[in-house]
C-alpha atoms as a PDB file:
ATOM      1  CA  UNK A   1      -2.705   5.190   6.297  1.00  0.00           C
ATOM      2  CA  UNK A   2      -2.528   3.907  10.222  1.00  0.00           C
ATOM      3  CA  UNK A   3      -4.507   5.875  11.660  1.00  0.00           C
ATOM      4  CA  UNK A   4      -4.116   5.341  15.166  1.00  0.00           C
ATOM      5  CA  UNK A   5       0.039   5.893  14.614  1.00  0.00           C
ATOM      6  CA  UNK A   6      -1.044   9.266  12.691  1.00  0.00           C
ATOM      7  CA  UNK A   7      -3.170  10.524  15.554  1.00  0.00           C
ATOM      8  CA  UNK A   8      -0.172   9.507  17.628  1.00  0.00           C
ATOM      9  CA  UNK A   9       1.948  11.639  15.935  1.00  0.00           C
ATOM     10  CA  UNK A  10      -0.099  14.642  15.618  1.00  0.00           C
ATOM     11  CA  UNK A  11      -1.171  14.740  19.297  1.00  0.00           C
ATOM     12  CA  UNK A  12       3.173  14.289  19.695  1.00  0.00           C
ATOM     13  CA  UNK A  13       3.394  17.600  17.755  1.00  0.00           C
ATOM     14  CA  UNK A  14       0.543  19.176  19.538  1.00  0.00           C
ATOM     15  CA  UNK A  15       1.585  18.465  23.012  1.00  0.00           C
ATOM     16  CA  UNK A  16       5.109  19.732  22.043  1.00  0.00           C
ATOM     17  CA  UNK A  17       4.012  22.457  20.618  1.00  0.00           C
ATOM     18  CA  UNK A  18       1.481  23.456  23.776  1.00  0.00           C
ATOM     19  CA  UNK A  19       4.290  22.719  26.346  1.00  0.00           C
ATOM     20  CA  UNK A  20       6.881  24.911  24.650  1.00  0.00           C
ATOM     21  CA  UNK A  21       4.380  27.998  24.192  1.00  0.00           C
ATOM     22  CA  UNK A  22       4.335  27.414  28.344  1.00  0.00           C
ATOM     23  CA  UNK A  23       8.084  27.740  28.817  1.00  0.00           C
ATOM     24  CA  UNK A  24       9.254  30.205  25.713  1.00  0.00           C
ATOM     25  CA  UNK A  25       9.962  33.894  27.374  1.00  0.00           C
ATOM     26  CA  UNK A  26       8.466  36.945  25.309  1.00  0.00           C
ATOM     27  CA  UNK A  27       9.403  38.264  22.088  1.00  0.00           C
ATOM     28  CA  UNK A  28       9.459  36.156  18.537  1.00  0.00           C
ATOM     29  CA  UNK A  29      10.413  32.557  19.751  1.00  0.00           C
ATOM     30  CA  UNK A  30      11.959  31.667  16.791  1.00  0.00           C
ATOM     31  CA  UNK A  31      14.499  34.129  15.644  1.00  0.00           C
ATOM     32  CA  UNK A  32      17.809  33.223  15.953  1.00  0.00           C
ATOM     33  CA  UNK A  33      19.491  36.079  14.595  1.00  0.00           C
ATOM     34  CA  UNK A  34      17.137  38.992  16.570  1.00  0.00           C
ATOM     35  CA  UNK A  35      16.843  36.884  19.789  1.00  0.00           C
ATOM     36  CA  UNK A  36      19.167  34.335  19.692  1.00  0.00           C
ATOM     37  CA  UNK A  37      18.385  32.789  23.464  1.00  0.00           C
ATOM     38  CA  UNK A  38      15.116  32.961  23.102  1.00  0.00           C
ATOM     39  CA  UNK A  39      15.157  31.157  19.653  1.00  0.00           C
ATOM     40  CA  UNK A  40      17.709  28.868  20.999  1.00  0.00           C
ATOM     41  CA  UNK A  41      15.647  27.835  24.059  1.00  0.00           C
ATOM     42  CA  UNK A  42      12.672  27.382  22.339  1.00  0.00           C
ATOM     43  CA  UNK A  43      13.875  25.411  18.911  1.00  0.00           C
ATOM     44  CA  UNK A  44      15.766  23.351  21.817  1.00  0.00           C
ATOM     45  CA  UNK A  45      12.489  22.674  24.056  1.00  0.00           C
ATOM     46  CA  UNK A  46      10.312  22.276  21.080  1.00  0.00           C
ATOM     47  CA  UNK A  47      12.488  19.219  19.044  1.00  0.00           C
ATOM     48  CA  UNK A  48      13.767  17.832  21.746  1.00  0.00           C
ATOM     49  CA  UNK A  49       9.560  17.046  23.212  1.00  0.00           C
ATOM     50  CA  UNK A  50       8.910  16.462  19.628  1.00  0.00           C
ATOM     51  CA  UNK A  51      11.364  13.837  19.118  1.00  0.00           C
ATOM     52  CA  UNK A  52      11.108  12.235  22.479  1.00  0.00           C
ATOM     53  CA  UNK A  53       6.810  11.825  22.063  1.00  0.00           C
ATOM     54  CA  UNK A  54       7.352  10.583  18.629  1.00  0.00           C
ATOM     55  CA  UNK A  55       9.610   7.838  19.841  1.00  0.00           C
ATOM     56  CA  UNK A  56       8.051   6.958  23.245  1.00  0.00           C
ATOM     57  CA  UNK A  57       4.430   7.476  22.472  1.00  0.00           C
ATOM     58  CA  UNK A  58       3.912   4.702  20.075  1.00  0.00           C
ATOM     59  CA  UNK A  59       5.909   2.264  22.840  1.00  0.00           C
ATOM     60  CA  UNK A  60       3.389   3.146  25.478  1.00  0.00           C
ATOM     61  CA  UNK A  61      -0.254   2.811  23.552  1.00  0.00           C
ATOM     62  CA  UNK A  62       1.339  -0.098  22.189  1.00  0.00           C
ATOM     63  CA  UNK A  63       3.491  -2.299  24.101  1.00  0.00           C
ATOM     64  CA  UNK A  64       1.721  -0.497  26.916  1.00  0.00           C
ATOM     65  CA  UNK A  65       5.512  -0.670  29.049  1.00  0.00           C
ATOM     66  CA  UNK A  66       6.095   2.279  30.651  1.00  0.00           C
ATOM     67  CA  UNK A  67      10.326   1.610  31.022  1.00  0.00           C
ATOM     68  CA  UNK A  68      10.758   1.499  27.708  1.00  0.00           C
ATOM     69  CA  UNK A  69       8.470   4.225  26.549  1.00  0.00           C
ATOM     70  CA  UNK A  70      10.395   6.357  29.569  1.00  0.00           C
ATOM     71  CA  UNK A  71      13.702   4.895  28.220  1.00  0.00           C
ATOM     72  CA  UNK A  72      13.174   6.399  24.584  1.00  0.00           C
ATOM     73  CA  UNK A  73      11.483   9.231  25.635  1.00  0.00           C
ATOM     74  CA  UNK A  74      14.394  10.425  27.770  1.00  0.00           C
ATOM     75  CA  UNK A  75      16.855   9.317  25.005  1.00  0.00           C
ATOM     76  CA  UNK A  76      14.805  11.208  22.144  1.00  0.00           C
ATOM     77  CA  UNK A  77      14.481  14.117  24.210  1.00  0.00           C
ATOM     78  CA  UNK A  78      18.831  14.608  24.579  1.00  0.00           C
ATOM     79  CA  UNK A  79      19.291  13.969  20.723  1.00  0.00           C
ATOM     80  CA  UNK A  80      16.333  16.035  19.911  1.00  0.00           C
ATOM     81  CA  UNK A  81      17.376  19.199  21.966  1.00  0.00           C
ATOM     82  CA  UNK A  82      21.236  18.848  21.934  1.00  0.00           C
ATOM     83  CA  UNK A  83      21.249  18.236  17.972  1.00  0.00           C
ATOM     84  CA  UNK A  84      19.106  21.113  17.095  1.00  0.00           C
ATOM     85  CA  UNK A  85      20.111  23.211  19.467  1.00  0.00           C
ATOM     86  CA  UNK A  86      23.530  23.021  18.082  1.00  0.00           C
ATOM     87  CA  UNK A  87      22.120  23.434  14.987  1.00  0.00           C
ATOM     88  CA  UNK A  88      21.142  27.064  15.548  1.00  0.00           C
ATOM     89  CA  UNK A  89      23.784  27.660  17.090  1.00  0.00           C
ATOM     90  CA  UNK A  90      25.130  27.023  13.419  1.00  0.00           C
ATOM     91  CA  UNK A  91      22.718  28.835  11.828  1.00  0.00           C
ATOM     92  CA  UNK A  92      23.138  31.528  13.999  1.00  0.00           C
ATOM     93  CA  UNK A  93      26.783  32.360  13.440  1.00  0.00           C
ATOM     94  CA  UNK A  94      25.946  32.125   9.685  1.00  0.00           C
ATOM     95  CA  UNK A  95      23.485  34.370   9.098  1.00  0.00           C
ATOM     96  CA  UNK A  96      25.466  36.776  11.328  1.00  0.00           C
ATOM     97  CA  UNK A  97      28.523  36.785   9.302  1.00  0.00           C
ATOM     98  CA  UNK A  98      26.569  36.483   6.130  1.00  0.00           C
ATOM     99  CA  UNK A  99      24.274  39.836   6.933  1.00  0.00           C
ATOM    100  CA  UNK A 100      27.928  41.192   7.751  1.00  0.00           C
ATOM    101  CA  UNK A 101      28.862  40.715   4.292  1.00  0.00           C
ATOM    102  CA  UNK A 102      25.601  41.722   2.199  1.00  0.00           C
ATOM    103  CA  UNK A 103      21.802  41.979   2.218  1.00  0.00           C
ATOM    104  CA  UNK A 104      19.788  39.640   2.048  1.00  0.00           C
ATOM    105  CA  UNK A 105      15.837  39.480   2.505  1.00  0.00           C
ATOM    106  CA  UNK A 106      14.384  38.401   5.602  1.00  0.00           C
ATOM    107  CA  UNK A 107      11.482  36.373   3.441  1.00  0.00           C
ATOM    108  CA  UNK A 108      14.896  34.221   2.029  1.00  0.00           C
ATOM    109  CA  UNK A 109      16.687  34.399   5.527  1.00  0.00           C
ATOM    110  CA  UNK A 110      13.344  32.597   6.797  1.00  0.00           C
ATOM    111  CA  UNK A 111      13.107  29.924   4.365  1.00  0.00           C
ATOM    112  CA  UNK A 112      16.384  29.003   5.145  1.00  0.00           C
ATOM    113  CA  UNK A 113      16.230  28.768   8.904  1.00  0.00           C
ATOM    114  CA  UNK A 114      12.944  26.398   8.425  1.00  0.00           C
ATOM    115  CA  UNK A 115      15.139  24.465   6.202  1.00  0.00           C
ATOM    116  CA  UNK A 116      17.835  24.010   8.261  1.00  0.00           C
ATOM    117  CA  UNK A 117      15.744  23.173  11.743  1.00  0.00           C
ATOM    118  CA  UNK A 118      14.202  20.218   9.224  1.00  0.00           C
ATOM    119  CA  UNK A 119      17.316  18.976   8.676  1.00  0.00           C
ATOM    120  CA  UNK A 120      18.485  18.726  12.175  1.00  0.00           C
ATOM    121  CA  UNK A 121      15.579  17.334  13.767  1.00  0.00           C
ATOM    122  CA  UNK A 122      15.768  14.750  10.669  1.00  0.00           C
ATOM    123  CA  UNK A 123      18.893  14.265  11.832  1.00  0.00           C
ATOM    124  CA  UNK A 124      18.172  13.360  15.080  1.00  0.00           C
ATOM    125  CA  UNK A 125      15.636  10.945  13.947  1.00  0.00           C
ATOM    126  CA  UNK A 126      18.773   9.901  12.028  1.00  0.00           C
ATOM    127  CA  UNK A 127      20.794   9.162  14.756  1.00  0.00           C
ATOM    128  CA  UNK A 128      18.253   7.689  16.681  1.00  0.00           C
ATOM    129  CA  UNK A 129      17.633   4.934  14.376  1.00  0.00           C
ATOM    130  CA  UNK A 130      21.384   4.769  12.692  1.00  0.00           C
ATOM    131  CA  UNK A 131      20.224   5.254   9.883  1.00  0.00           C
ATOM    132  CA  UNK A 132      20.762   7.673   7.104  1.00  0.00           C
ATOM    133  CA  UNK A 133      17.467   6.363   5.103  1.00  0.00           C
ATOM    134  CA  UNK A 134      15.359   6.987   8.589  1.00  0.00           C
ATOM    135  CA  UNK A 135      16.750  10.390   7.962  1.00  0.00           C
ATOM    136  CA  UNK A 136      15.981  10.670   4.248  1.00  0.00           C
ATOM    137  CA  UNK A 137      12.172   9.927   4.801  1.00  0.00           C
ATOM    138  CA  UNK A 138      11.772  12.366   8.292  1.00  0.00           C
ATOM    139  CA  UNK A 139      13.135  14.819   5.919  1.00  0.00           C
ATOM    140  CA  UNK A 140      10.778  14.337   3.397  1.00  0.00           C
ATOM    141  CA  UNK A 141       7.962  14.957   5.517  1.00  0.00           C
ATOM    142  CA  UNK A 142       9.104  17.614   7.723  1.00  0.00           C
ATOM    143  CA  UNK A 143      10.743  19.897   4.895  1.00  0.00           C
ATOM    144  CA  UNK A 144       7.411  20.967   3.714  1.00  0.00           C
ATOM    145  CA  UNK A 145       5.904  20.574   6.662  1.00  0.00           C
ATOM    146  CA  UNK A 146       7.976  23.320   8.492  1.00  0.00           C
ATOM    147  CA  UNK A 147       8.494  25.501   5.943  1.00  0.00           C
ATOM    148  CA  UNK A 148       4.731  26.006   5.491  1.00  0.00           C
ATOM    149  CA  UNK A 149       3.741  26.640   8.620  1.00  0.00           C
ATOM    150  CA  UNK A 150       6.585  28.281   9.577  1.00  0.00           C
ATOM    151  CA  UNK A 151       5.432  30.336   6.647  1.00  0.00           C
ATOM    152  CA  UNK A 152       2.241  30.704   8.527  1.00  0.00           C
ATOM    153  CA  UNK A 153       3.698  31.410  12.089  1.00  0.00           C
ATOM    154  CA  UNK A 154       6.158  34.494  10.902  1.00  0.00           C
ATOM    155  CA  UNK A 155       3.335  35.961   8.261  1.00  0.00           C
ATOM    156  CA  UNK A 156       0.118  36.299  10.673  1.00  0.00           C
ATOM    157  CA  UNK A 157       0.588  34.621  14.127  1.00  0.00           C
ATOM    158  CA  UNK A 158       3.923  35.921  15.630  1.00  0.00           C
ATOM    159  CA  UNK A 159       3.618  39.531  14.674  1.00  0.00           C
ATOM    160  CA  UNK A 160       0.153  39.464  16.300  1.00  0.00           C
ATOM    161  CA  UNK A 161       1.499  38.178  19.581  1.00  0.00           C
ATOM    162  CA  UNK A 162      -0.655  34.784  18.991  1.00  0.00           C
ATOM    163  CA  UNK A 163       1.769  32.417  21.193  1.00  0.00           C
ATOM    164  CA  UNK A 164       0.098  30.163  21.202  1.00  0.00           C
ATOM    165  CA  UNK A 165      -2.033  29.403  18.623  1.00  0.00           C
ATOM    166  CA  UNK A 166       1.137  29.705  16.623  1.00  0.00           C
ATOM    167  CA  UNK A 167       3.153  26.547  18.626  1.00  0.00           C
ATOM    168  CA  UNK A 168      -0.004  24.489  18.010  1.00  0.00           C
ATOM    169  CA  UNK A 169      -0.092  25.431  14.586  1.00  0.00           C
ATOM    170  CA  UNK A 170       3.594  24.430  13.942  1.00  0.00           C
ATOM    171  CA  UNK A 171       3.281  21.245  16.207  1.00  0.00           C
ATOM    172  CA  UNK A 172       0.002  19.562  14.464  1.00  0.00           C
ATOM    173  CA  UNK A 173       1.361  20.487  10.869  1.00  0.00           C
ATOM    174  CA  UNK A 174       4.984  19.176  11.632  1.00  0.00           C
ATOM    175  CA  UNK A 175       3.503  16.013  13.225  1.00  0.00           C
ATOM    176  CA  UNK A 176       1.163  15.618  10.434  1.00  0.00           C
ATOM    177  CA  UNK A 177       3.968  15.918   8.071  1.00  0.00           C
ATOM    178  CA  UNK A 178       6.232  13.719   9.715  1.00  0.00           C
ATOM    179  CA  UNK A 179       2.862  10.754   9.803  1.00  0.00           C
ATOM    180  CA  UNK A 180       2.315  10.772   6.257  1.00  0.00           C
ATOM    181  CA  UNK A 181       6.144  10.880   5.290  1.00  0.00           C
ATOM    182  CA  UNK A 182       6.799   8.087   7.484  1.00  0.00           C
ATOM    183  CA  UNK A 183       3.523   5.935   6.224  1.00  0.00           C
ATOM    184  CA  UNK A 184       4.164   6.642   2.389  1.00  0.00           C
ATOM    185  CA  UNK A 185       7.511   6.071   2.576  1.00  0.00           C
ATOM    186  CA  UNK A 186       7.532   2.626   4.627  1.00  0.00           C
ATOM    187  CA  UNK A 187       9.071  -0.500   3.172  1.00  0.00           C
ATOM    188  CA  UNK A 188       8.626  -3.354   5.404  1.00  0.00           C
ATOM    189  CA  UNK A 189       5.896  -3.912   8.667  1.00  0.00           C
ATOM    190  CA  UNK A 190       3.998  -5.655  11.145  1.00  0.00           C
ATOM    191  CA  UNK A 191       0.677  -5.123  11.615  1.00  0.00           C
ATOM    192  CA  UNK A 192      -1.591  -6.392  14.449  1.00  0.00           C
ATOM    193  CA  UNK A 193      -5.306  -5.719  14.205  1.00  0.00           C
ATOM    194  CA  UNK A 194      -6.461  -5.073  17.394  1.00  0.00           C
ATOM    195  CA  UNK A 195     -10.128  -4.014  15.998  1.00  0.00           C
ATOM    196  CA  UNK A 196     -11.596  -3.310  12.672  1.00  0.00           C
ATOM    197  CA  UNK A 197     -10.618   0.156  13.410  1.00  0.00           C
ATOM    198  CA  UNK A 198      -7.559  -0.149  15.280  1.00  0.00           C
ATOM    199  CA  UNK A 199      -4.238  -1.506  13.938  1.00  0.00           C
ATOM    200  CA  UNK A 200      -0.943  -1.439  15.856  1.00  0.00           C
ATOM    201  CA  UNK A 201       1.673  -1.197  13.527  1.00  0.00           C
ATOM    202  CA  UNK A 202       5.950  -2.694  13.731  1.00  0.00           C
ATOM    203  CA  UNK A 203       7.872  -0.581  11.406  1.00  0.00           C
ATOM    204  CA  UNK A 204      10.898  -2.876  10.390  1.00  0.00           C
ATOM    205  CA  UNK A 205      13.141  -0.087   9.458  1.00  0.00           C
ATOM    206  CA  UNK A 206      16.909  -1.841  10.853  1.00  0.00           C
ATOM    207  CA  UNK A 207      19.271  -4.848   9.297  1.00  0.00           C
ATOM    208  CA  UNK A 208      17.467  -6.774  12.738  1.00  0.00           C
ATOM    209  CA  UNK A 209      13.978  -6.613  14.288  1.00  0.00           C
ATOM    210  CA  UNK A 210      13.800  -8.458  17.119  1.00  0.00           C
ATOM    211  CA  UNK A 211      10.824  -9.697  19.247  1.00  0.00           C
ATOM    212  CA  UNK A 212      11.123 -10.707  23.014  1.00  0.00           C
ATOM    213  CA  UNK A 213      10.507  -9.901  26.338  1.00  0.00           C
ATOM    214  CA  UNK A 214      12.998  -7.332  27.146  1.00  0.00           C
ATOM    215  CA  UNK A 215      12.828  -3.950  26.875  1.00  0.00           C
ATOM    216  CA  UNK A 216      15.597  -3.675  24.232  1.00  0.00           C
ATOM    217  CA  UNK A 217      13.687  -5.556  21.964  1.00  0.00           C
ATOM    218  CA  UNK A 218      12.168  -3.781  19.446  1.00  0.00           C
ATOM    219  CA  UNK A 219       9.080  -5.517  19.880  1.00  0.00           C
ATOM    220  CA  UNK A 220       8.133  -6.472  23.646  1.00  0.00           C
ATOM    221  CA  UNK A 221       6.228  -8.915  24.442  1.00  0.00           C
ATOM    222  CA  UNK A 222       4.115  -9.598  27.798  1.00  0.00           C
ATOM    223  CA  UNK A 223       5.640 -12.983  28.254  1.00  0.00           C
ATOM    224  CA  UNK A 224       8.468 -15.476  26.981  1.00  0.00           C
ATOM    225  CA  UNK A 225      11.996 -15.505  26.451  1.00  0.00           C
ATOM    226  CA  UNK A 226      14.144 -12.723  26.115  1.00  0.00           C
ATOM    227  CA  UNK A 227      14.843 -13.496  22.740  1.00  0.00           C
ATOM    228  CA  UNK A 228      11.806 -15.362  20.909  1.00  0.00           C
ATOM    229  CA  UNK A 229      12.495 -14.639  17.218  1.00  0.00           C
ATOM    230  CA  UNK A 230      14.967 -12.585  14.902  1.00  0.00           C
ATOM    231  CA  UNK A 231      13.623 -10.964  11.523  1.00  0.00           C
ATOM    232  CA  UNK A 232      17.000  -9.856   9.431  1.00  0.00           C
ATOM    233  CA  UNK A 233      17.369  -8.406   5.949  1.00  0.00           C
ATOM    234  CA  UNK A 234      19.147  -9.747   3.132  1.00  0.00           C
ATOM    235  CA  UNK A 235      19.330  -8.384  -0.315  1.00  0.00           C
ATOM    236  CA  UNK A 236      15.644  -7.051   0.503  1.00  0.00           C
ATOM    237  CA  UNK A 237      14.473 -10.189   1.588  1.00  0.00           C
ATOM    238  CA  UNK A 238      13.312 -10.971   5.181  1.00  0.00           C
ATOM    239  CA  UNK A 239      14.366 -13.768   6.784  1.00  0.00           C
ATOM    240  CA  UNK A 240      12.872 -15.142  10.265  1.00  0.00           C
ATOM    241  CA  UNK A 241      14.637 -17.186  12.541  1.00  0.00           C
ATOM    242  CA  UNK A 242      13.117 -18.829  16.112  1.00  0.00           C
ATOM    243  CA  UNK A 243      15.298 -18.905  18.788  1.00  0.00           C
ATOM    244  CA  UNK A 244      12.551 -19.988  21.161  1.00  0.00           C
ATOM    245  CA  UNK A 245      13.793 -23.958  22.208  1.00  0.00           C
ATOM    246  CA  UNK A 246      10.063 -24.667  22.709  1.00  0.00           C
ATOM    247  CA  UNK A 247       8.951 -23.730  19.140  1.00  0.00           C
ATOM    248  CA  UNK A 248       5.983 -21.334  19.929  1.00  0.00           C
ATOM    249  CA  UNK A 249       6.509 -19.513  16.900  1.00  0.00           C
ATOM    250  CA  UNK A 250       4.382 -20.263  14.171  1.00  0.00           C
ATOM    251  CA  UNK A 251       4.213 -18.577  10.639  1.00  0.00           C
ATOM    252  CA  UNK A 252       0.915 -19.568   8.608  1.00  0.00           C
ATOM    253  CA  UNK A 253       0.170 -22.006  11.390  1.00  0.00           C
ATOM    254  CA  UNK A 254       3.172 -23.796  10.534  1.00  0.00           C
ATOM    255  CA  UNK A 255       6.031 -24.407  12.940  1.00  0.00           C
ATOM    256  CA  UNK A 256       9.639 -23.030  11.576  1.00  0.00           C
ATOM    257  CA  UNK A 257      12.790 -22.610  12.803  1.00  0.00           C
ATOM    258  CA  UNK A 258      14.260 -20.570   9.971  1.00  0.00           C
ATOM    259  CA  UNK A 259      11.755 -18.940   7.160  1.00  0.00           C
ATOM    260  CA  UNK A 260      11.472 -16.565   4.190  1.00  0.00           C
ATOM    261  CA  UNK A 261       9.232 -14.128   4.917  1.00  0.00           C
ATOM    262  CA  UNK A 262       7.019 -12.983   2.223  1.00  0.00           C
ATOM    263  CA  UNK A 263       4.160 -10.230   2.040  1.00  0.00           C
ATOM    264  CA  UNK A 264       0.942 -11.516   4.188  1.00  0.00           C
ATOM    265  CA  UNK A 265       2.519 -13.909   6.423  1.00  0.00           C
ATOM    266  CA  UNK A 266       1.283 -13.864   9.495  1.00  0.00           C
ATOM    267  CA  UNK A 267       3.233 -14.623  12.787  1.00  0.00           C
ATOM    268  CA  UNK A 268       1.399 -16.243  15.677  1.00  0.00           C
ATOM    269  CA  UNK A 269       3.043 -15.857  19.452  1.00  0.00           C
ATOM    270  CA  UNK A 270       0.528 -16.984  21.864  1.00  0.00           C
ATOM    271  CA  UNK A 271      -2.651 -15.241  21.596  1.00  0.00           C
ATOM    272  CA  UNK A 272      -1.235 -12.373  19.435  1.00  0.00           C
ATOM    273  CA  UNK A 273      -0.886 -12.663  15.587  1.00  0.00           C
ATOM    274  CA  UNK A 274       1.142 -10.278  13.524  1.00  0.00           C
ATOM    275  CA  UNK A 275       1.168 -10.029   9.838  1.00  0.00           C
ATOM    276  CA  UNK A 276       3.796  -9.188   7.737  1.00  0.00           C
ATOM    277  CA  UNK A 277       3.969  -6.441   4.912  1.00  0.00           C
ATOM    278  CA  UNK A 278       6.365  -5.656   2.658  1.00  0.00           C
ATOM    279  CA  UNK A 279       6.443  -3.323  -0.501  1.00  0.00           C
ATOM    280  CA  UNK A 280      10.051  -5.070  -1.878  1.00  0.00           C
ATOM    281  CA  UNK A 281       9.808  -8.519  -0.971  1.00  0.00           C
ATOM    282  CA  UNK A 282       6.573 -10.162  -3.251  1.00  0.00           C
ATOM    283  CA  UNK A 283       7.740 -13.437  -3.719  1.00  0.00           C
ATOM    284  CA  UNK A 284       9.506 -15.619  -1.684  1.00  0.00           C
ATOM    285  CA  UNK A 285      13.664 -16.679  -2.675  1.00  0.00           C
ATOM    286  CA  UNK A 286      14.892 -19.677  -3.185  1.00  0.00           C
ATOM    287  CA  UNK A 287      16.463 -19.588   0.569  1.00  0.00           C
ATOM    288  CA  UNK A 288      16.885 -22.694   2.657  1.00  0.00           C
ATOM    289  CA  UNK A 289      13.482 -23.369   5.125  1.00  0.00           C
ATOM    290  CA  UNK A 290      14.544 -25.114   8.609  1.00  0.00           C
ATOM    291  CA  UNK A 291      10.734 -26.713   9.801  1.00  0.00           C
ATOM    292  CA  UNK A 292       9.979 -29.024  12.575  1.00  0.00           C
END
């Protein structure tokens, strides 16, 4: 477990949570089918924060550049809050014509609005990263996560007016949910220790991870060209490739051009050195090495 990324997280789901309780009107914030524009407002405010500190957070501790961490942040925030929002929307007009038709307990009419709020801010995270399996594994940790303390939240906080204890509640358990999900779950990673305690950590979750200078890489660098190295997936393998003319790339304090990544390698730019982890790639393929 990362620490550092799960405190990250769970302050994310805090600070969402905290902010939201600020800005959600009176009466049960999360009931969509009693008080639909008050539900709608806050499952809106509350995933869209969530999603935006989740994906901006880690950017700005890290890479410590406040563009980019204001660029995803404002970018999470729209999918976030326009995705789930429509999502209740949904939900909304379905449990509306469903009570129309027959009973149904409000216990089972719960569980299923939890469910479905999991599966749009999954979504988001989804769309966010074009990927269905980013989706997959956010859902895996916020499904429980949710539906237990939204469990929680509609049982003994709401009905006692407790606001706020209730958003803080939801926030650090959804966070905390999403953290361990995302860490169990991981397949392929950079880590840089920064201390014996601290370790930022590269998730390598695309077909491309790219490290450069720019703000559109996925991992920024203080200095250098815009475009010092590629790290692409094939068949589960990943392969590196330098497109830095001056060759300050190194991988085991080796020069390479072109190179078969393989779990502990480290990668050396400047002062900085980044090692590689993966839980499918063990041994290295019989790929074609390009060294100077």
């Amino acid at each position: 477990m990362n620490w550092l990324f799960y405190c990250e997280i769970i302050f994310s789901g805090l600070l969402a949570g905290l902010v939201t309780s600020l800005v959600s009107p009176a009466g049960n914030p999360w009931d969509l089918v009693e008080n639909f524009q008050t539900g709608l407002l806050t499952t809106g405010v509350f995933s869209g924060l969530f999603a935006g500190l989740v994906s901006s957070l880690p950017v700005l501790i890290m890479e410590k550049r406040l563009s980019k961490a204001l660029t995803c942040w404002i970018s999470s925030t729209s999918v976030g809050l326009s995705v789930t929002m429509l999502g209740g929307v949904i939900f909304a007009m379905a449990a509306d014509f469903i009570l129309s038709q027959t009973l149904i307990a409000g216990g089972v009419l719960r569980f299923f609005w939890w469910l479905s709020l999991s599966v749009c801010l999954s979504g988001c995270f989804g769309i966010l990263h074009g990927s269905v399996k980013i989706m997959c594994r956010s859902l895996m940790g916020l499904t429980p996560a949710l539906i237990i303390a939204g469990a929680f939240v509609d049982r003994f906080f709401v009905t006692d007016g407790q606001n706020l204890v209730a958003f803080l509640l939801l926030g650090g358990v959804t966070g905390s949910g999403f953290a361990i999900a995302w860490e169990l779950l991981k397949e392929s990673w950079l880590d840089e220790h920064i201390s014996s305690m601290v370790v930022y950590r590269y998730y390598i979750d695309g077909p491309e991870f790219i490290g450069g200078s720019t703000d559109e890489c996925d991992l920024t660098l203080t200095e250098g060209p815009e475009n010092l190295f590629v790290i692409s997936e094939k068949d589960g393998i990943h392969i590196i490739e330098a497109h830095d003319e001056d060759m300050t790339l190194r991988i085991n304090q080796a020069r390479f051009r072109y190179r078969v990544l393989v779990d502990g390698d480290t990668i050396v730019v400047g002062q900085r050195v980044f090692i590689y982890h993966s839980k499918l790639a063990r041994s290295r393929d019989v790929l074609p090495e390009a060294t100077i």
